[in-house]
PDB file of N, CA and C in Angstrom:
ATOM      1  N   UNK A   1      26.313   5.887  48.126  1.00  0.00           N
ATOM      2  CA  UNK A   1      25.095   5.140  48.361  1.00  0.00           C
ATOM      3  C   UNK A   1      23.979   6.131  48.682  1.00  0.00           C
ATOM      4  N   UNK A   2      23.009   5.753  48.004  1.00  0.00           N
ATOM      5  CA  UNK A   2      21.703   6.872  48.425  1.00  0.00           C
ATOM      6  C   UNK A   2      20.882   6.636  49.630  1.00  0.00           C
ATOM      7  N   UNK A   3      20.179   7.329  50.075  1.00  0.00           N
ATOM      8  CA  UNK A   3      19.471   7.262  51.531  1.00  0.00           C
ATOM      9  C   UNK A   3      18.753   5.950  51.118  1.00  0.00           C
ATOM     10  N   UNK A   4      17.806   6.103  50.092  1.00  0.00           N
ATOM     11  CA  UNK A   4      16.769   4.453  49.854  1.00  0.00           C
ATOM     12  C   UNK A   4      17.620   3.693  49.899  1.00  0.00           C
ATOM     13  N   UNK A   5      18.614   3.753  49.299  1.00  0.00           N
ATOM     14  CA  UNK A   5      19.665   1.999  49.176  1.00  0.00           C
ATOM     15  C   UNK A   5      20.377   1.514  50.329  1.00  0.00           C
ATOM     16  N   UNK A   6      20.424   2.837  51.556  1.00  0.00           N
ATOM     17  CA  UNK A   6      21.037   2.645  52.620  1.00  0.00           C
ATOM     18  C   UNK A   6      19.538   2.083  53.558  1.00  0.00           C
ATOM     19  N   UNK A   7      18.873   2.828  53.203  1.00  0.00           N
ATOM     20  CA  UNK A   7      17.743   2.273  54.303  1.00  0.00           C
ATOM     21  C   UNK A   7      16.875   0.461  53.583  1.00  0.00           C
ATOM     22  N   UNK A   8      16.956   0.495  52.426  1.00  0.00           N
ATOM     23  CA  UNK A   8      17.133  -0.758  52.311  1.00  0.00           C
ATOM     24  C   UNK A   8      17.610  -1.748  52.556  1.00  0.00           C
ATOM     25  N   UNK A   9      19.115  -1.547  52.580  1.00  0.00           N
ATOM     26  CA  UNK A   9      19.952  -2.894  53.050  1.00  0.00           C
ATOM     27  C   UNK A   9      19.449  -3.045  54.394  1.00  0.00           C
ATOM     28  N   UNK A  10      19.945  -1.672  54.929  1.00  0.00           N
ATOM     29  CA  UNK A  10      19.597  -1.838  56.493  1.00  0.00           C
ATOM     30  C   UNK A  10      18.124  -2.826  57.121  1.00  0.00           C
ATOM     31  N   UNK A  11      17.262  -2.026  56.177  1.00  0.00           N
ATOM     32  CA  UNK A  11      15.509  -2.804  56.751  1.00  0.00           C
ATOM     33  C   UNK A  11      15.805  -4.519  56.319  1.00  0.00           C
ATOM     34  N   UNK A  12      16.283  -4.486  55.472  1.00  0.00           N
ATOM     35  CA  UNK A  12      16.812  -5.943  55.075  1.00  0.00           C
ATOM     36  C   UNK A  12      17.732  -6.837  55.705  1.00  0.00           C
ATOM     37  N   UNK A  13      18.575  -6.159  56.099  1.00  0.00           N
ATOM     38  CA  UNK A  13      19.677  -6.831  57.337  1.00  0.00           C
ATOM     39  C   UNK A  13      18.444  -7.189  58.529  1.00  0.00           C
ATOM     40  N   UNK A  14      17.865  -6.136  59.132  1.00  0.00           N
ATOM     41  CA  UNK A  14      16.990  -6.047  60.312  1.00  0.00           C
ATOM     42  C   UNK A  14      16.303  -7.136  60.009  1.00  0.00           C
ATOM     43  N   UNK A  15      15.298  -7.211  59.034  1.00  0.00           N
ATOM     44  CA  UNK A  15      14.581  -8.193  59.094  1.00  0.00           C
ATOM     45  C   UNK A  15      14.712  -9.694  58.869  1.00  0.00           C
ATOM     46  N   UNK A  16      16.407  -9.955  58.199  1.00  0.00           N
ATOM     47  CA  UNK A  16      16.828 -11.171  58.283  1.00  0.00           C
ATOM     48  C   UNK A  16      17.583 -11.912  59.448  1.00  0.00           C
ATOM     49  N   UNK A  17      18.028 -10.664  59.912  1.00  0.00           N
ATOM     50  CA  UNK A  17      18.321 -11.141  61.460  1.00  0.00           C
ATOM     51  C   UNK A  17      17.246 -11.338  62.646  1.00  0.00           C
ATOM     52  N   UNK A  18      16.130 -10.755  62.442  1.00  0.00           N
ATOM     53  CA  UNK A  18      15.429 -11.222  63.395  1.00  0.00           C
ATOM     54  C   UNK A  18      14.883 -12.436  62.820  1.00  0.00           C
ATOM     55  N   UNK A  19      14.403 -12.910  61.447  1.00  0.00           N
ATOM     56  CA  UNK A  19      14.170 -14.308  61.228  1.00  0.00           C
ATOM     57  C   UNK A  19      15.407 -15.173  61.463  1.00  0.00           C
ATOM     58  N   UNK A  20      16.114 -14.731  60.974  1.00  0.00           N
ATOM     59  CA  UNK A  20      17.378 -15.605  61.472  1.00  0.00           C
ATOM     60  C   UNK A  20      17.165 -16.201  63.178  1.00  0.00           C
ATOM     61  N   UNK A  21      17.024 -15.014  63.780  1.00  0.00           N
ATOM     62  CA  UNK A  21      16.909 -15.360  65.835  1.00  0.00           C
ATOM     63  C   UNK A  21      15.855 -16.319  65.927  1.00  0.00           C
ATOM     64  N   UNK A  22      14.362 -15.930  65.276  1.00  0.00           N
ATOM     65  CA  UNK A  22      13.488 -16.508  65.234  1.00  0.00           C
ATOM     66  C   UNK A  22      13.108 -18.197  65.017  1.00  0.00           C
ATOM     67  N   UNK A  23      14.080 -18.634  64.152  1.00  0.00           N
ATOM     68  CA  UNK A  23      14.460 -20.013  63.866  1.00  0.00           C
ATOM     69  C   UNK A  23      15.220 -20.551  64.430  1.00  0.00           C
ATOM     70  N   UNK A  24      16.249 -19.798  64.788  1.00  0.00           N
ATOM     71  CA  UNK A  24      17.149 -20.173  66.042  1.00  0.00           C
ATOM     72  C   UNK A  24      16.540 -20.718  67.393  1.00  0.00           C
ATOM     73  N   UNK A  25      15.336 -19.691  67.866  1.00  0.00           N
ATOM     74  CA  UNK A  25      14.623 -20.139  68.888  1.00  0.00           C
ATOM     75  C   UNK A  25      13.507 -21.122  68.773  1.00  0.00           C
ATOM     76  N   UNK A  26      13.550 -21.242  67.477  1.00  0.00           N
ATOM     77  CA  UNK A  26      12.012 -22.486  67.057  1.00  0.00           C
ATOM     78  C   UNK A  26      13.016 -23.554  67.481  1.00  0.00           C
ATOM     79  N   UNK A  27      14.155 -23.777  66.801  1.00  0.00           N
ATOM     80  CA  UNK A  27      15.088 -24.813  66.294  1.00  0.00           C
ATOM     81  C   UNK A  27      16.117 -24.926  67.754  1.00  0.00           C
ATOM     82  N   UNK A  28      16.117 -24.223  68.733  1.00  0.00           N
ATOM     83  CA  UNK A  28      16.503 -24.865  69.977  1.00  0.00           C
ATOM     84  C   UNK A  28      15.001 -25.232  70.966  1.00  0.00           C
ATOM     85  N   UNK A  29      14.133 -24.460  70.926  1.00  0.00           N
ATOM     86  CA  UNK A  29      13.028 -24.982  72.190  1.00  0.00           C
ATOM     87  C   UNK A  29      12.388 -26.021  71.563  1.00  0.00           C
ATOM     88  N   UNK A  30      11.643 -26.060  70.354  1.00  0.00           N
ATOM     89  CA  UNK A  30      10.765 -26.904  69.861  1.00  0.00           C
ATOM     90  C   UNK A  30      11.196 -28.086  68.834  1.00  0.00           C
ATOM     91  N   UNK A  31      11.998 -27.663  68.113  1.00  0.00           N
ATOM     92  CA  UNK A  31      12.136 -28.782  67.276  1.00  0.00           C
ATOM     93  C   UNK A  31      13.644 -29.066  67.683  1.00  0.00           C
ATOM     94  N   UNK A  32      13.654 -30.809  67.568  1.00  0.00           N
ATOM     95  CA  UNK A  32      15.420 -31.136  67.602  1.00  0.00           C
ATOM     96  C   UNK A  32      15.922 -31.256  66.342  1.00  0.00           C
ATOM     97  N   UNK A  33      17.078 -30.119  66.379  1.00  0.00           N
ATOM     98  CA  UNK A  33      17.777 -30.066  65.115  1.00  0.00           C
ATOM     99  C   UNK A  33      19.454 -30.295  65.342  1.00  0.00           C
ATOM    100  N   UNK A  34      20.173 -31.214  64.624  1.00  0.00           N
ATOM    101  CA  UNK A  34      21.356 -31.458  65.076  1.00  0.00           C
ATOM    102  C   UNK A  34      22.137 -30.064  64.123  1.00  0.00           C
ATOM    103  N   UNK A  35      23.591 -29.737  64.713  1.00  0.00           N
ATOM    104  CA  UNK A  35      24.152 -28.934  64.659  1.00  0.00           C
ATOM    105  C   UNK A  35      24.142 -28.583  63.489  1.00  0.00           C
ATOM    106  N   UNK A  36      24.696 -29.374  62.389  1.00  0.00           N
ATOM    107  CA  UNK A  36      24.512 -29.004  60.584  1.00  0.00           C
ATOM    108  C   UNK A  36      23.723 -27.983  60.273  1.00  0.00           C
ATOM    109  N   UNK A  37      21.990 -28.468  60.813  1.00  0.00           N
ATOM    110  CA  UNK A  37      20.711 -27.731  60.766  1.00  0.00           C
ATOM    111  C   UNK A  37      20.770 -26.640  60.993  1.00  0.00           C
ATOM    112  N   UNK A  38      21.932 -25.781  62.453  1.00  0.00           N
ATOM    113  CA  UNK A  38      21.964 -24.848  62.961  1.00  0.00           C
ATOM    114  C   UNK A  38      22.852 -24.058  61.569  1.00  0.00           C
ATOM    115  N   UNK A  39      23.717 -24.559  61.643  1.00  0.00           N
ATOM    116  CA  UNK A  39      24.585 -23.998  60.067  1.00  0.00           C
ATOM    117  C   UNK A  39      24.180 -23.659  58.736  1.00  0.00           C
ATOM    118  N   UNK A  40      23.016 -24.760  58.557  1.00  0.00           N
ATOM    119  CA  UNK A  40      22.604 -24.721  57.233  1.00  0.00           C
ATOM    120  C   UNK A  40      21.535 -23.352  57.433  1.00  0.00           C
ATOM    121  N   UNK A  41      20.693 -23.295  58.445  1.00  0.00           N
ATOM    122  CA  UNK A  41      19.744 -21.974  58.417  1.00  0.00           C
ATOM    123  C   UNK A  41      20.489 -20.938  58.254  1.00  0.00           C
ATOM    124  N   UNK A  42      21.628 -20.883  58.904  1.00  0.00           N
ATOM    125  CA  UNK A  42      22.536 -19.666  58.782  1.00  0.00           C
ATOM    126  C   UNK A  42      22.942 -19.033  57.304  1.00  0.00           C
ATOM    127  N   UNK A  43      23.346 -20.668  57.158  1.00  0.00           N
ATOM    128  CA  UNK A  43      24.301 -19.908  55.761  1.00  0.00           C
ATOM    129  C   UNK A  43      22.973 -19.725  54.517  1.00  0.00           C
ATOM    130  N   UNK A  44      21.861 -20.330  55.298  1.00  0.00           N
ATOM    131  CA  UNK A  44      20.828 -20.627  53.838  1.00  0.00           C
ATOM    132  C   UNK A  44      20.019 -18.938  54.028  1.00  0.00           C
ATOM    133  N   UNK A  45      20.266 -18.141  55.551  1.00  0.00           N
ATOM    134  CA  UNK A  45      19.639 -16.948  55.413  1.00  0.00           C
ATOM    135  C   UNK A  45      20.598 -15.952  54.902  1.00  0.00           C
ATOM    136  N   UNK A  46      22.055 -16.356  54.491  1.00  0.00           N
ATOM    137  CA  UNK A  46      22.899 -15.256  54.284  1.00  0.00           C
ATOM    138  C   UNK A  46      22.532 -15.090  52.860  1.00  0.00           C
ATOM    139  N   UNK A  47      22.636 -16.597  52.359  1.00  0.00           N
ATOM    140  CA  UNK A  47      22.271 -16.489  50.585  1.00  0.00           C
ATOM    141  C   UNK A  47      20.794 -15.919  50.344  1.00  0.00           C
ATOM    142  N   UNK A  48      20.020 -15.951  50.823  1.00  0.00           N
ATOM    143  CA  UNK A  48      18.805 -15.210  50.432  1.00  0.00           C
ATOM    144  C   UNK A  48      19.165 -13.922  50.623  1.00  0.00           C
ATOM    145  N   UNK A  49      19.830 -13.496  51.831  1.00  0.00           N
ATOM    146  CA  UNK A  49      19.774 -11.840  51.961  1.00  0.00           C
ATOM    147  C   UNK A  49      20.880 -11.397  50.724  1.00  0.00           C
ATOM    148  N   UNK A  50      21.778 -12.148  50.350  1.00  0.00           N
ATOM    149  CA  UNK A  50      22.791 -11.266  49.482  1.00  0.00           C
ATOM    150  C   UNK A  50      22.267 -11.606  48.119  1.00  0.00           C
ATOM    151  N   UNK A  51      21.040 -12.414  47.885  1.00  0.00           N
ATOM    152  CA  UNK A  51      20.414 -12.682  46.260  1.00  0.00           C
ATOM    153  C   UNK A  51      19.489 -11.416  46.539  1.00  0.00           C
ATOM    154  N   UNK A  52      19.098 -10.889  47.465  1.00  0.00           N
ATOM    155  CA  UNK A  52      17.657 -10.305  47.569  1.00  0.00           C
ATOM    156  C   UNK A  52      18.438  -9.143  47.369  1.00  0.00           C
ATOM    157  N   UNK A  53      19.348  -8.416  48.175  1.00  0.00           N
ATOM    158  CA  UNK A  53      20.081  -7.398  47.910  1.00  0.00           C
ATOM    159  C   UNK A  53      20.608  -7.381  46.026  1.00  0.00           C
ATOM    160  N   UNK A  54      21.447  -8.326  45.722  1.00  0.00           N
ATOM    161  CA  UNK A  54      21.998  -8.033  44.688  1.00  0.00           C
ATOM    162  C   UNK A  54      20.866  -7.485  43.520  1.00  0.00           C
ATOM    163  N   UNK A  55      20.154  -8.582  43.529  1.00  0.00           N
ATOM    164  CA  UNK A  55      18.762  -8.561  42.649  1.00  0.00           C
ATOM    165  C   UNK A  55      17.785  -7.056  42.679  1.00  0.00           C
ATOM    166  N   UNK A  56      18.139  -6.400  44.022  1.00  0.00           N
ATOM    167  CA  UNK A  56      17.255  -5.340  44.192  1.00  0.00           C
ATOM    168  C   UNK A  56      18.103  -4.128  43.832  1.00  0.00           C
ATOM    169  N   UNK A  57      19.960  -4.477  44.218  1.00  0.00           N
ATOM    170  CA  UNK A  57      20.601  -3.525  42.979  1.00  0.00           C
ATOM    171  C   UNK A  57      20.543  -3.461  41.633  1.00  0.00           C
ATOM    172  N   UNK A  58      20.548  -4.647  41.374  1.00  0.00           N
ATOM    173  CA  UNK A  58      20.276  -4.922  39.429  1.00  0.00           C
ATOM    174  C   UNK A  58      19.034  -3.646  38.692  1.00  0.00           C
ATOM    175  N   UNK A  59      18.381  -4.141  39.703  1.00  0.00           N
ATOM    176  CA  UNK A  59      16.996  -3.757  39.235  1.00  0.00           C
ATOM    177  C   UNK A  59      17.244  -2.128  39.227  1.00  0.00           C
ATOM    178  N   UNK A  60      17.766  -1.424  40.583  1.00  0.00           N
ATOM    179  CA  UNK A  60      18.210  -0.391  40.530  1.00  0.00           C
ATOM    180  C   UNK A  60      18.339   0.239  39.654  1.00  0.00           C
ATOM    181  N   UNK A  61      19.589  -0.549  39.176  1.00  0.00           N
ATOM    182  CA  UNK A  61      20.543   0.214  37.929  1.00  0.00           C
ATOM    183  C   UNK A  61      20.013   0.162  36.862  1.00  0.00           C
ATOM    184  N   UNK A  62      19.230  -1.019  36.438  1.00  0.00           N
ATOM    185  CA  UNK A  62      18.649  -0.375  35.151  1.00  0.00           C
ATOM    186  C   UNK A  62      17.550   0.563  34.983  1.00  0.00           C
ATOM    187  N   UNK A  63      16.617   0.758  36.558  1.00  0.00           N
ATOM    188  CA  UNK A  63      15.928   1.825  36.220  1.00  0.00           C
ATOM    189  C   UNK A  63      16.348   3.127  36.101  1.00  0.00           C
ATOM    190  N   UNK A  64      17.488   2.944  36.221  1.00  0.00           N
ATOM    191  CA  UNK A  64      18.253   4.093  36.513  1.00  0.00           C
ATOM    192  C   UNK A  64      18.918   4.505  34.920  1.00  0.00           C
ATOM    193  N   UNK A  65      19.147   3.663  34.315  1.00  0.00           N
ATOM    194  CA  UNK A  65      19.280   3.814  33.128  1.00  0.00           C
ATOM    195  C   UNK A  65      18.646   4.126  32.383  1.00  0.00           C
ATOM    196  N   UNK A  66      17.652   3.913  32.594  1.00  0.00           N
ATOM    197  CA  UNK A  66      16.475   4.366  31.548  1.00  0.00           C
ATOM    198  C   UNK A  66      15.809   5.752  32.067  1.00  0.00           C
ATOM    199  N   UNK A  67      16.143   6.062  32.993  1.00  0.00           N
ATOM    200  CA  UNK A  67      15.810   7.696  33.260  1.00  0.00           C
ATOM    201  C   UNK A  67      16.886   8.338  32.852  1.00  0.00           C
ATOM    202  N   UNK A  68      18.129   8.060  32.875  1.00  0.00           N
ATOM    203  CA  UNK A  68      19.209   8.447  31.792  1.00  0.00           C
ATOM    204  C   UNK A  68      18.619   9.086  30.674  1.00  0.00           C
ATOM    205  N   UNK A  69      18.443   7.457  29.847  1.00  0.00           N
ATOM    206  CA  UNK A  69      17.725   7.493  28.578  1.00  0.00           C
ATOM    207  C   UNK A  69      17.059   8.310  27.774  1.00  0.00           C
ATOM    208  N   UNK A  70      16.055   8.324  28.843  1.00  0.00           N
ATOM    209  CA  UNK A  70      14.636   9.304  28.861  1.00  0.00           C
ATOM    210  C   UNK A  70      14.801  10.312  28.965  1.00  0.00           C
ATOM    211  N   UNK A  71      16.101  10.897  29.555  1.00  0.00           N
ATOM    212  CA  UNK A  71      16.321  12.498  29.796  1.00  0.00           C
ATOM    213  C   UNK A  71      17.134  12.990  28.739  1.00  0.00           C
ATOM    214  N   UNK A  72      18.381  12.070  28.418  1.00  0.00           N
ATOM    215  CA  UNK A  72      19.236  12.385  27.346  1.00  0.00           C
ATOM    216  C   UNK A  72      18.382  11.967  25.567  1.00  0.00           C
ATOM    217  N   UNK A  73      17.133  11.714  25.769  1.00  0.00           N
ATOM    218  CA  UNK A  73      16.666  11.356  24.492  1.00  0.00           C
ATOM    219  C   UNK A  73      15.440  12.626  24.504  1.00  0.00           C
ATOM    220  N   UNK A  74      15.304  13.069  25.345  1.00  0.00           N
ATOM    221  CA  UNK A  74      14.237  15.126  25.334  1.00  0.00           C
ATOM    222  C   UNK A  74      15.119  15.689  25.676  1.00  0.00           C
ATOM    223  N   UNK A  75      16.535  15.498  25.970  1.00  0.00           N
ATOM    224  CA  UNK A  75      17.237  17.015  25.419  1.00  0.00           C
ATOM    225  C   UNK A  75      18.074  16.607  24.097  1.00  0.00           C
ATOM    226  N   UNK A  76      17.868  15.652  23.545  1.00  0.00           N
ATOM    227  CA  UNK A  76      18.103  15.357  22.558  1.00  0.00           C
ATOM    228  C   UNK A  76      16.911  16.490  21.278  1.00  0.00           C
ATOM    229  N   UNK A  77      15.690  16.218  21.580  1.00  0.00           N
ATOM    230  CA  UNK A  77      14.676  16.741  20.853  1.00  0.00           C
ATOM    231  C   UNK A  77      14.594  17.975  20.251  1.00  0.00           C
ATOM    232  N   UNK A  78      15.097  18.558  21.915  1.00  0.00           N
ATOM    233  CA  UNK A  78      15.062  19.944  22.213  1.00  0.00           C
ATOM    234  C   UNK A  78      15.939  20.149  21.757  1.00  0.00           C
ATOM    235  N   UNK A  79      17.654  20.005  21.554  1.00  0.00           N
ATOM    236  CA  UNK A  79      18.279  20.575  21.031  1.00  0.00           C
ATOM    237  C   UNK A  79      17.709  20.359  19.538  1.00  0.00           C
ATOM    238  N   UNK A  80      17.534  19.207  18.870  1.00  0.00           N
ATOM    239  CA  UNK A  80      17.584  19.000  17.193  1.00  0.00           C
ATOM    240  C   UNK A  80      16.347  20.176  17.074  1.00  0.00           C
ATOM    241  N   UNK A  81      15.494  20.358  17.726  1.00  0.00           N
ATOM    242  CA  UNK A  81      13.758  21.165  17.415  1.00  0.00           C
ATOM    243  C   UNK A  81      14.827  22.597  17.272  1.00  0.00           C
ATOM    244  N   UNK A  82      15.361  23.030  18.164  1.00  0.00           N
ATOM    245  CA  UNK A  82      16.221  24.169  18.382  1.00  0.00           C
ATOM    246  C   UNK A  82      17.094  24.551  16.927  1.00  0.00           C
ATOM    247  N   UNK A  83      17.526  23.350  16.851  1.00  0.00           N
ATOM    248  CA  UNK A  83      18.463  23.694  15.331  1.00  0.00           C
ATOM    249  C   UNK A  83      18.031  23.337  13.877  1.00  0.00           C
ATOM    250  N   UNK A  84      16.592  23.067  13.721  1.00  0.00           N
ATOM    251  CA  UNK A  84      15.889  22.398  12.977  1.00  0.00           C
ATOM    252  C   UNK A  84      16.132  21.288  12.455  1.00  0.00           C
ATOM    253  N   UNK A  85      16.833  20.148  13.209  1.00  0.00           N
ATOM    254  CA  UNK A  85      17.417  19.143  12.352  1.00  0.00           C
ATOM    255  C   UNK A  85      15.882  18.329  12.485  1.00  0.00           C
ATOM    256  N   UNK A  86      15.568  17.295  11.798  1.00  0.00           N
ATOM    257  CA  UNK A  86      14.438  16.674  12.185  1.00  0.00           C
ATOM    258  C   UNK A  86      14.491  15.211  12.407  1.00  0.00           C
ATOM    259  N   UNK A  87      15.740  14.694  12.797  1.00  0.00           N
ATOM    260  CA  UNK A  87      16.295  13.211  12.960  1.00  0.00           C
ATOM    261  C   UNK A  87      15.987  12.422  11.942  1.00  0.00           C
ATOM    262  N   UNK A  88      15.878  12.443  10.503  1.00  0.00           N
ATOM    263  CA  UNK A  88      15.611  11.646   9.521  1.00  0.00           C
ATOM    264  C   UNK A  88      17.042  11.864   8.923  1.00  0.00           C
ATOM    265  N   UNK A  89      17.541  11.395   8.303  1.00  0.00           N
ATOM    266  CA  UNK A  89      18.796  10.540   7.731  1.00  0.00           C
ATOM    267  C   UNK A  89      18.696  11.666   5.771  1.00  0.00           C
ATOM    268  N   UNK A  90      20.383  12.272   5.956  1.00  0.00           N
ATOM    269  CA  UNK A  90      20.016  13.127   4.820  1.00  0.00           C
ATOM    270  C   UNK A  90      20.230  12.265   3.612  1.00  0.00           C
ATOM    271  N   UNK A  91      19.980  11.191   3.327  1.00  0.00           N
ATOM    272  CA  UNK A  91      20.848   9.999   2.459  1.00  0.00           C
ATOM    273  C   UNK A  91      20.133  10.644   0.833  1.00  0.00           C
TER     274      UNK A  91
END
């Protein structure tokens, strides 16, 4: 795991747990919410944090692919420029 992806989850955990507390304390002082309510915020902040995470790996990986791409397609160049091939098709 890389330092950004570690300090991501982490800032992301942090900040869903303190909304998480935050509703907790709306939803015991101010508003009456029967127990379900208490459950459903819970489980409804776990699914946002593990869509927000997954979604922000996805995204990851394909940028990550394409700097692949991008690197293995200019030393691609460089080698063919090197050996004079000129990537056109000898048909």
């Amino acid at each position: 795991m890389k330092k950004k992806d570690f300090v991501f989850t982490f800032g992301l955990t942090l900040f869903m747990g303190i909304l998480w507390v935050v509703g907790e304390l709306v939803m015991g002082l101010w508003i009456a919410v029967p127990a379900w309510g208490h459950i459903a915020w819970f489980v409804g902040i776990v699914i946002v944090t593990l869509t927000i995470s997954v979604v922000h790996s996805l995204m990851e990986d394909e940028s990550e692919t394409d700097q692949i791409d991008t690197k293995r397609a200019k030393y691609e160049r460089k080698v063919n420029k090197r050996h004079g091939v000129t990537g056109e098709d000898d048909r």
